[in-house]
PDB file of N, CA and C in Angstrom:
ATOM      1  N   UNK A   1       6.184  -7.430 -12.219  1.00  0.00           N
ATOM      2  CA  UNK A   1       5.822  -6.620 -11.089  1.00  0.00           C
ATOM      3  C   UNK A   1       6.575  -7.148  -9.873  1.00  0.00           C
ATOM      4  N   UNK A   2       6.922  -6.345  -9.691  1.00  0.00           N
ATOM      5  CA  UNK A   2       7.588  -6.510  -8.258  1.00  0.00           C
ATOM      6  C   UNK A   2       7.254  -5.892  -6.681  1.00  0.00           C
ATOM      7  N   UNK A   3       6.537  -6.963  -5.958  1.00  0.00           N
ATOM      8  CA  UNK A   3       6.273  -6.821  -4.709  1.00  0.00           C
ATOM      9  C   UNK A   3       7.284  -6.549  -3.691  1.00  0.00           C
ATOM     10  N   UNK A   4       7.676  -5.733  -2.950  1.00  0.00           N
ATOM     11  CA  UNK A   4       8.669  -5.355  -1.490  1.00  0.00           C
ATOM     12  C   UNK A   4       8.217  -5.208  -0.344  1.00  0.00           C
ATOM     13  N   UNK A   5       8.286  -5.707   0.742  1.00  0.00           N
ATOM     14  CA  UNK A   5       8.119  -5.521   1.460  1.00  0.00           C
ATOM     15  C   UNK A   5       9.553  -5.346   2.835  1.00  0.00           C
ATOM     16  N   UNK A   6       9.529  -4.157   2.879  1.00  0.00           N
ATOM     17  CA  UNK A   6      11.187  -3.516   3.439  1.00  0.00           C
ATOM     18  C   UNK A   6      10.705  -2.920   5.086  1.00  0.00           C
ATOM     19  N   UNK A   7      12.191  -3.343   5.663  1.00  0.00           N
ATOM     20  CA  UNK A   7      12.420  -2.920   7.103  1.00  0.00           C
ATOM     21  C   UNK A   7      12.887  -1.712   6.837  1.00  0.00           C
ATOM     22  N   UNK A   8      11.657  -0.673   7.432  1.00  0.00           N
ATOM     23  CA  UNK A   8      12.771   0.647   7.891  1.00  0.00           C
ATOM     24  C   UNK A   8      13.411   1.059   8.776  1.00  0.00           C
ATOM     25  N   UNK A   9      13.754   0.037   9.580  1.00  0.00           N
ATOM     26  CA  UNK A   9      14.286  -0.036  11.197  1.00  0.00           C
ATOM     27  C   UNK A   9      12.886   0.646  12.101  1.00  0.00           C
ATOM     28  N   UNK A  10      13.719   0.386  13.674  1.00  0.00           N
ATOM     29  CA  UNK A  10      13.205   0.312  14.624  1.00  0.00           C
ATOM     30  C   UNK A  10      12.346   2.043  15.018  1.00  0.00           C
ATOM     31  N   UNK A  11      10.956   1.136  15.432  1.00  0.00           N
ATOM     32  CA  UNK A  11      10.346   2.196  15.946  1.00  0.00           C
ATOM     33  C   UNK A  11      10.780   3.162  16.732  1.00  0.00           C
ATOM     34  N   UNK A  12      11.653   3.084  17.365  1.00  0.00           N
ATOM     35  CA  UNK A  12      12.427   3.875  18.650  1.00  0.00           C
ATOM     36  C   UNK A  12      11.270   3.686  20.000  1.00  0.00           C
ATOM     37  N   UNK A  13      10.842   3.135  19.985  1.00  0.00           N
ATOM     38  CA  UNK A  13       9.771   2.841  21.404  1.00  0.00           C
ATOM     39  C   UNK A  13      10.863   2.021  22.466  1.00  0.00           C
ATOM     40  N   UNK A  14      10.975   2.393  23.830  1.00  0.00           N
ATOM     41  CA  UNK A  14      11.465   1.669  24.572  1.00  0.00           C
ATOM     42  C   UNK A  14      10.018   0.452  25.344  1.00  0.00           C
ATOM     43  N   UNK A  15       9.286   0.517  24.975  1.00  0.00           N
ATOM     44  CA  UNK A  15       8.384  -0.187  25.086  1.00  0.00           C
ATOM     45  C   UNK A  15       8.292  -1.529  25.108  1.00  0.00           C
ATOM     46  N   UNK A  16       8.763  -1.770  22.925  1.00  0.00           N
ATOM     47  CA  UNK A  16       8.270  -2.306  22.152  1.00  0.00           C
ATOM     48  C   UNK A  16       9.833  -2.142  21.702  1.00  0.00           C
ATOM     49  N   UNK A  17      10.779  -2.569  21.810  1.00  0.00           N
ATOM     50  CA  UNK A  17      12.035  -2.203  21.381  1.00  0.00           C
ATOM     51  C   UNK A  17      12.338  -3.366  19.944  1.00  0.00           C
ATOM     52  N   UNK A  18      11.480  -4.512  20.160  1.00  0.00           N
ATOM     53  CA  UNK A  18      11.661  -5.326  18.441  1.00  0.00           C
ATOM     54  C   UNK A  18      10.824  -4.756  18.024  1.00  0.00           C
ATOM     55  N   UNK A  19       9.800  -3.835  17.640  1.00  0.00           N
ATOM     56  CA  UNK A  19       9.156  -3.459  16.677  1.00  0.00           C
ATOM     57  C   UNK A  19       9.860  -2.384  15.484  1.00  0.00           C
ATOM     58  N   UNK A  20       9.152  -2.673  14.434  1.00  0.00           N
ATOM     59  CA  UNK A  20      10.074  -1.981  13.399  1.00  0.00           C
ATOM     60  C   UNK A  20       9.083  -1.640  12.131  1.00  0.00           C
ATOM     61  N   UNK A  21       9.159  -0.487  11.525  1.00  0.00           N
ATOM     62  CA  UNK A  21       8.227   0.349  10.551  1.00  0.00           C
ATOM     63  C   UNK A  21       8.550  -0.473   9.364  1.00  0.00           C
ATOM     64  N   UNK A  22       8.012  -0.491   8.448  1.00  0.00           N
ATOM     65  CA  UNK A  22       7.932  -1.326   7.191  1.00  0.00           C
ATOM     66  C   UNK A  22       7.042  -0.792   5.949  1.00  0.00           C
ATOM     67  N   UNK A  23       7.528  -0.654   4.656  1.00  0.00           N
ATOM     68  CA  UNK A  23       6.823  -0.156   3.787  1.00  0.00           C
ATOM     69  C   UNK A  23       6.491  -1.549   2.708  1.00  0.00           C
ATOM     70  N   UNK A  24       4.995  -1.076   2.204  1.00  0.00           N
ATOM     71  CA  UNK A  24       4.939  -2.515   1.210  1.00  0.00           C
ATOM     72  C   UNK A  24       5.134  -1.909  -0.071  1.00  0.00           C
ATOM     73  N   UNK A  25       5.838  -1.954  -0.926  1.00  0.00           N
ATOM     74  CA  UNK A  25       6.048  -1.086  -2.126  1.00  0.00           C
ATOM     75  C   UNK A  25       5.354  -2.219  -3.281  1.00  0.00           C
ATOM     76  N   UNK A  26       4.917  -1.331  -4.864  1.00  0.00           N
ATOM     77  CA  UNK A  26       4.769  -2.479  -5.763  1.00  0.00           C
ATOM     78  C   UNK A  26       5.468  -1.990  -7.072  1.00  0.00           C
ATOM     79  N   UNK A  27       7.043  -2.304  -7.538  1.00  0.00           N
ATOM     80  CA  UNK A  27       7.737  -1.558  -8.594  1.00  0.00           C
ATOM     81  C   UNK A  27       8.273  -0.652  -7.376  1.00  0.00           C
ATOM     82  N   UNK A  28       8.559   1.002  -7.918  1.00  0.00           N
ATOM     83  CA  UNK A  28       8.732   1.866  -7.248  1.00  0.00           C
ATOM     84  C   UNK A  28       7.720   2.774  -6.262  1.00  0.00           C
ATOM     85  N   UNK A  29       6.068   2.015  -6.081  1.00  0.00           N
ATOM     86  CA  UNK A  29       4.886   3.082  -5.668  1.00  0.00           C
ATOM     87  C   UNK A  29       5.063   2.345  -4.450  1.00  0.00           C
ATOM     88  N   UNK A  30       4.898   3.660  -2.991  1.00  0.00           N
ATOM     89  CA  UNK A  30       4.379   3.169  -1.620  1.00  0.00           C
ATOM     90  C   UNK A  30       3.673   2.548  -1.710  1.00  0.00           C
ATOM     91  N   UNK A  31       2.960   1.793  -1.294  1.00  0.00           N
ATOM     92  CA  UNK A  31       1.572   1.225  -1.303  1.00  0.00           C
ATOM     93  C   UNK A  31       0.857   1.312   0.383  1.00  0.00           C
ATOM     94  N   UNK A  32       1.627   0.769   0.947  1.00  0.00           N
ATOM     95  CA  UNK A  32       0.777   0.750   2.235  1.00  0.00           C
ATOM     96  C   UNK A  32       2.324   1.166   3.127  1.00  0.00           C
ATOM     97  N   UNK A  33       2.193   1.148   4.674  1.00  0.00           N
ATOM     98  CA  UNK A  33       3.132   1.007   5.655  1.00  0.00           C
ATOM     99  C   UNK A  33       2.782   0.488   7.041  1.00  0.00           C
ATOM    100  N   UNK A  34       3.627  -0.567   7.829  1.00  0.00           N
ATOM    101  CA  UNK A  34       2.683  -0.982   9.352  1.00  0.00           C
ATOM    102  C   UNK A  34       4.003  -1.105   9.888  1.00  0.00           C
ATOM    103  N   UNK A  35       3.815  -1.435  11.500  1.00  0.00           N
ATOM    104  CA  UNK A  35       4.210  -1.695  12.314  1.00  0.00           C
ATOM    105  C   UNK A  35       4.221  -3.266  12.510  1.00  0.00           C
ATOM    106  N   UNK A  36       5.786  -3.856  13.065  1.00  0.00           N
ATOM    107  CA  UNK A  36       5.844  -5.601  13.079  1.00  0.00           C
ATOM    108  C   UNK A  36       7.100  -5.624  13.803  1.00  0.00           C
ATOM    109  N   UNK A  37       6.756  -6.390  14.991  1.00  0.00           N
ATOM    110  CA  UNK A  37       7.452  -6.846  16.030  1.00  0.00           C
ATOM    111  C   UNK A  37       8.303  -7.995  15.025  1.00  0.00           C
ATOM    112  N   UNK A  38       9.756  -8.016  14.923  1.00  0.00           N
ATOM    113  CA  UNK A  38      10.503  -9.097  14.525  1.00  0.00           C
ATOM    114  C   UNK A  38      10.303 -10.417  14.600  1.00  0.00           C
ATOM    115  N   UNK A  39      10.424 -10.386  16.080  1.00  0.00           N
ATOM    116  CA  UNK A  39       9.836 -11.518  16.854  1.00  0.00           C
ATOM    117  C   UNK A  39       8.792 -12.368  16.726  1.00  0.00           C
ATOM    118  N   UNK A  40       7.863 -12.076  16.336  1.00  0.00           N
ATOM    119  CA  UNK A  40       6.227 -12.308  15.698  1.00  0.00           C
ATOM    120  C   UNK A  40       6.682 -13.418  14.587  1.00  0.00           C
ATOM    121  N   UNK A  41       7.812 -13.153  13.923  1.00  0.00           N
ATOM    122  CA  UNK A  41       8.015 -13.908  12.414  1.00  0.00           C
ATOM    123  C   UNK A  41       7.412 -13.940  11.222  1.00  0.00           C
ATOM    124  N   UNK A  42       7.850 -14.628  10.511  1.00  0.00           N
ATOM    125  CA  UNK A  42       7.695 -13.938   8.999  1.00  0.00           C
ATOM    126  C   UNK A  42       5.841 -13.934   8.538  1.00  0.00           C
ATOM    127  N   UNK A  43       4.929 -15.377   9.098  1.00  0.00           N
ATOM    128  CA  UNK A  43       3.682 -15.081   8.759  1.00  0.00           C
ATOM    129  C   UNK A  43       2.985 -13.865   9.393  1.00  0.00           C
ATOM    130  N   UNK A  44       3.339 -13.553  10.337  1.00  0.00           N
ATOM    131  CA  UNK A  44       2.446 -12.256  10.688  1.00  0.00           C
ATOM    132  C   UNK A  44       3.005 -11.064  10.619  1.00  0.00           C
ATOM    133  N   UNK A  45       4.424 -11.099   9.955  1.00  0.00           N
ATOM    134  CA  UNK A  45       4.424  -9.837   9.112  1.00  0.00           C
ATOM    135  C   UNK A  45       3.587 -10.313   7.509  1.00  0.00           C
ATOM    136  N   UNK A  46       3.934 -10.833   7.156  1.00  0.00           N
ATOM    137  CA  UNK A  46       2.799 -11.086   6.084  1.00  0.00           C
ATOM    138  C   UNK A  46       1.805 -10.623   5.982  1.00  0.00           C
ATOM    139  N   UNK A  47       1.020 -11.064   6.994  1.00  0.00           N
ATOM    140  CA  UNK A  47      -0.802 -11.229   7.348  1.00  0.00           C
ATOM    141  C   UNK A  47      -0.578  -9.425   7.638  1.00  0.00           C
ATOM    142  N   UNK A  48       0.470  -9.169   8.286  1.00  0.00           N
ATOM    143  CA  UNK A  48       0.273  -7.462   8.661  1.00  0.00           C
ATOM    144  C   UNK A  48       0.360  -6.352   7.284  1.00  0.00           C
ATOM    145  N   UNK A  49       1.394  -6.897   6.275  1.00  0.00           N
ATOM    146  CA  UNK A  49       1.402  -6.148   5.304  1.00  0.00           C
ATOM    147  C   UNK A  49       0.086  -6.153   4.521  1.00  0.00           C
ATOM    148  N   UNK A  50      -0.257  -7.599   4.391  1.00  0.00           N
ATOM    149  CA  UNK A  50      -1.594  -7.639   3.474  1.00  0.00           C
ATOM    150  C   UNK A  50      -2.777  -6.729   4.185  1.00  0.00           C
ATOM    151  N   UNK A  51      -3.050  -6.836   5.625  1.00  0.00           N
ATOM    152  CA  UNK A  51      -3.967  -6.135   5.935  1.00  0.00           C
ATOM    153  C   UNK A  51      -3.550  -4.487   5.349  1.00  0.00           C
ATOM    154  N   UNK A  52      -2.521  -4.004   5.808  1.00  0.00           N
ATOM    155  CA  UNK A  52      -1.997  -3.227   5.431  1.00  0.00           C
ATOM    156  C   UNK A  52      -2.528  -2.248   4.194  1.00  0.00           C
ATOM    157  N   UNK A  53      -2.252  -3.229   3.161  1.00  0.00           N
ATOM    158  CA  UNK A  53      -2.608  -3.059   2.021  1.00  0.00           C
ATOM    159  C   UNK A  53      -3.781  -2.882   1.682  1.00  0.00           C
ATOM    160  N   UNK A  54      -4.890  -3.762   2.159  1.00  0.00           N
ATOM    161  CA  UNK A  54      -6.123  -3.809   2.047  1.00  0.00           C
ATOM    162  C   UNK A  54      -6.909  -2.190   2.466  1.00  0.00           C
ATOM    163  N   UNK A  55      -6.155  -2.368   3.340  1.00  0.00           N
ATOM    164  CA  UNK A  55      -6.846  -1.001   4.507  1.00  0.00           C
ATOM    165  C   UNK A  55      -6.382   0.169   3.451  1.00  0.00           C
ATOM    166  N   UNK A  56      -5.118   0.429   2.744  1.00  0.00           N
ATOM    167  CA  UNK A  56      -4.666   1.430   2.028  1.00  0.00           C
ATOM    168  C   UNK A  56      -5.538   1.500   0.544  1.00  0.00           C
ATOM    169  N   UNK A  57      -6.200   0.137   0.002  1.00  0.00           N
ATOM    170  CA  UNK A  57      -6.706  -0.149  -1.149  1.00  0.00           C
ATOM    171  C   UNK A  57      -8.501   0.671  -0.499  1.00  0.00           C
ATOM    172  N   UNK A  58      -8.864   0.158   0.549  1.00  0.00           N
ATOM    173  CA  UNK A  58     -10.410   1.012   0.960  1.00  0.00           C
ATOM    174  C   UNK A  58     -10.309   2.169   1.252  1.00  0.00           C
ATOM    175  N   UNK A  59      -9.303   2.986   1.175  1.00  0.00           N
ATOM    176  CA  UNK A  59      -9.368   3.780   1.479  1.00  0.00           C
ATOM    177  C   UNK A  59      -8.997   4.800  -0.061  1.00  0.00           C
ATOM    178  N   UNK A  60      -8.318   4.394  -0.820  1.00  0.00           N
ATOM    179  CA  UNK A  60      -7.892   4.532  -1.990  1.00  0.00           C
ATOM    180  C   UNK A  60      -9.508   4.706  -3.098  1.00  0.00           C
ATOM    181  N   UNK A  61     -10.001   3.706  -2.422  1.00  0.00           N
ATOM    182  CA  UNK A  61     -11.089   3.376  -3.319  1.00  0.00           C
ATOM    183  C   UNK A  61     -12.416   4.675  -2.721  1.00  0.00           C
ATOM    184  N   UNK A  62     -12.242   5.227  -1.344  1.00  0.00           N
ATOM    185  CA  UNK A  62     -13.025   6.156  -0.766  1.00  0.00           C
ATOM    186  C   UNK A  62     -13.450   7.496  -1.735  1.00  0.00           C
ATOM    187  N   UNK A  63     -12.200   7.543  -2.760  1.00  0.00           N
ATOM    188  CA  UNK A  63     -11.863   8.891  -3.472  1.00  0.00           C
ATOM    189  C   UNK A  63     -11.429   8.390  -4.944  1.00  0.00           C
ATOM    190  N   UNK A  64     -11.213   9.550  -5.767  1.00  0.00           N
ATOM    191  CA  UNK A  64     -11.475   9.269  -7.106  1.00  0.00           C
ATOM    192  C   UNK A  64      -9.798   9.269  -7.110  1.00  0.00           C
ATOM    193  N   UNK A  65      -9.262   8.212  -7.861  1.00  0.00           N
ATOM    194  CA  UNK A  65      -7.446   8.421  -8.321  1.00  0.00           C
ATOM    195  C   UNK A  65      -7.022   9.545  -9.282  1.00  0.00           C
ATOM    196  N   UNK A  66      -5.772   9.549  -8.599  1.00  0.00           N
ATOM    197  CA  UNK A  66      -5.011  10.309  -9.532  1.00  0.00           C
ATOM    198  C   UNK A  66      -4.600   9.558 -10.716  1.00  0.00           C
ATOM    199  N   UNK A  67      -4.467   8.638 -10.978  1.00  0.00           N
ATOM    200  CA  UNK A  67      -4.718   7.869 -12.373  1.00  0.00           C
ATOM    201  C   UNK A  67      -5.850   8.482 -13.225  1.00  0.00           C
ATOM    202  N   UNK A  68      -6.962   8.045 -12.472  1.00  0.00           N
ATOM    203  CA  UNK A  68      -7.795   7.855 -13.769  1.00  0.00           C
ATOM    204  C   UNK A  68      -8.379   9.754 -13.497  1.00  0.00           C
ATOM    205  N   UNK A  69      -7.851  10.599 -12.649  1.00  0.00           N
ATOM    206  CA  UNK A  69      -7.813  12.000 -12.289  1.00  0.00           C
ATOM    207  C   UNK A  69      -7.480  12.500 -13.983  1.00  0.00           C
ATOM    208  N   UNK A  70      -6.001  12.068 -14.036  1.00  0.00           N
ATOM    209  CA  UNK A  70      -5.222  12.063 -15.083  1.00  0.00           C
ATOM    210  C   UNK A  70      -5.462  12.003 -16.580  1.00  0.00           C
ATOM    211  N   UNK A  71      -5.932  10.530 -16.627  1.00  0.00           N
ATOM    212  CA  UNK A  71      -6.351   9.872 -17.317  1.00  0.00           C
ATOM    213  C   UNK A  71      -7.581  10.420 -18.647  1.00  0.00           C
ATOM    214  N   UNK A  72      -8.642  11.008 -17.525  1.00  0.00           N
ATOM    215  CA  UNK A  72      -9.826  11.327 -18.051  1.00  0.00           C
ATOM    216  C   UNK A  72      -9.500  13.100 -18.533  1.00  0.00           C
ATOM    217  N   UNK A  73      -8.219  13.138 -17.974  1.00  0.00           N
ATOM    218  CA  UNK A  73      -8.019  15.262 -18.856  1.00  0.00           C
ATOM    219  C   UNK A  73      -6.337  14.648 -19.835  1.00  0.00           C
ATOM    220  N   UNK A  74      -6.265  13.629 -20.156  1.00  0.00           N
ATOM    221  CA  UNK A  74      -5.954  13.593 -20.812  1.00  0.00           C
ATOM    222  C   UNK A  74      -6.540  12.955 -22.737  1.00  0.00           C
ATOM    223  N   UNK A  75      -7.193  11.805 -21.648  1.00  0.00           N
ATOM    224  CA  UNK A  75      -8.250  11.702 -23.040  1.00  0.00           C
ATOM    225  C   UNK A  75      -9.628  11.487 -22.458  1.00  0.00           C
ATOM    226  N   UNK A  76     -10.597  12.482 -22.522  1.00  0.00           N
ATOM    227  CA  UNK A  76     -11.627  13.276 -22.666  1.00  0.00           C
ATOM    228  C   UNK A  76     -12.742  12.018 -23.077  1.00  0.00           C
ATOM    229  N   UNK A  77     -12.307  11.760 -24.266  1.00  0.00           N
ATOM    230  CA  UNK A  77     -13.788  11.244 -25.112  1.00  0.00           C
ATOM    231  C   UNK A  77     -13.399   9.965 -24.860  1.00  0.00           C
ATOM    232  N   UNK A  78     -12.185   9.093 -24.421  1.00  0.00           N
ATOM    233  CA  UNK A  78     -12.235   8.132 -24.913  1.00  0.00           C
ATOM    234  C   UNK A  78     -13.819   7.136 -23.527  1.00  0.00           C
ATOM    235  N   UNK A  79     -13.515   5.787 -23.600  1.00  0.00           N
ATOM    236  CA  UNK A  79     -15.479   5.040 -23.001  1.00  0.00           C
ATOM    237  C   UNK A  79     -14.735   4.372 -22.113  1.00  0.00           C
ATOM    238  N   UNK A  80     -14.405   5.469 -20.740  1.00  0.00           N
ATOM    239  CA  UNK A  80     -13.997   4.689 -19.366  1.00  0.00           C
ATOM    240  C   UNK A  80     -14.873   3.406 -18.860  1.00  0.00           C
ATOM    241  N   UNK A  81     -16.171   3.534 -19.290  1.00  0.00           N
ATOM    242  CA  UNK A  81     -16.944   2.505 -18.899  1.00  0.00           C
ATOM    243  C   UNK A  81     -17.171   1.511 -19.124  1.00  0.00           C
ATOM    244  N   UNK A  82     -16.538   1.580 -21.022  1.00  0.00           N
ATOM    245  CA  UNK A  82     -17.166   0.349 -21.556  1.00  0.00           C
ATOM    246  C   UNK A  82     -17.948   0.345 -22.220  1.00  0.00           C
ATOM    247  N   UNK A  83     -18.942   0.882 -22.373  1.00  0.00           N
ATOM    248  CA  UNK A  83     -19.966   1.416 -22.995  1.00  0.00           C
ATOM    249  C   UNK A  83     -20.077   2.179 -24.013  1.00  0.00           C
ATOM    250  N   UNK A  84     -20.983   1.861 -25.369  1.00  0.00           N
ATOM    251  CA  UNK A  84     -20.866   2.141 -26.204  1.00  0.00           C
ATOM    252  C   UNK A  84     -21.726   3.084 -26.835  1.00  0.00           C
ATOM    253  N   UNK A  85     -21.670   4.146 -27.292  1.00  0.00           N
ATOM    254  CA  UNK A  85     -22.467   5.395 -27.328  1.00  0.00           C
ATOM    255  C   UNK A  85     -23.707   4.814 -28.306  1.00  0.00           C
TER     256      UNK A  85
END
């Protein structure tokens, strides 16, 4: 598995002119995306992606996936739960 975490260049804010958009990918899936001042350095882009992530994982978890969406009209009977009839 492969974790990414990529610069998509600069926000365009004259504001905030080191800040820069960033996607956290895992393989080829988006996973999350934030905002990170260059400048800040590498732990708090870190700490920003992970929140990142977290925040994209509660929210993920709010609603039912398209995985297991999938999953369950593809096989029907099989024991998502575990549980044994």
């Amino acid at each position: 598995m492969a974790v990414i975490i990529r610069n998509l260049g600069y926000t365009g804010s004259n504001e905030t002119p080191d800040e820069c958009h960033y996607t956290v990918r895992i393989n080829q899936d988006e996973i999350a995306t934030f905002v990170h001042a260059r400048g800040d350095g590498l732990a708090v882009c870190l700490q920003k992606a992970s929140e990142a992530v977290a925040a994209a994982r509660d929210k993920q978890a709010a609603r039912p996936t398209e995985f297991w969406t999938k999953r369950i009209r593809e096989e029907p009977d099989a024991p998502y739960c575990g549980c044994k009839d």
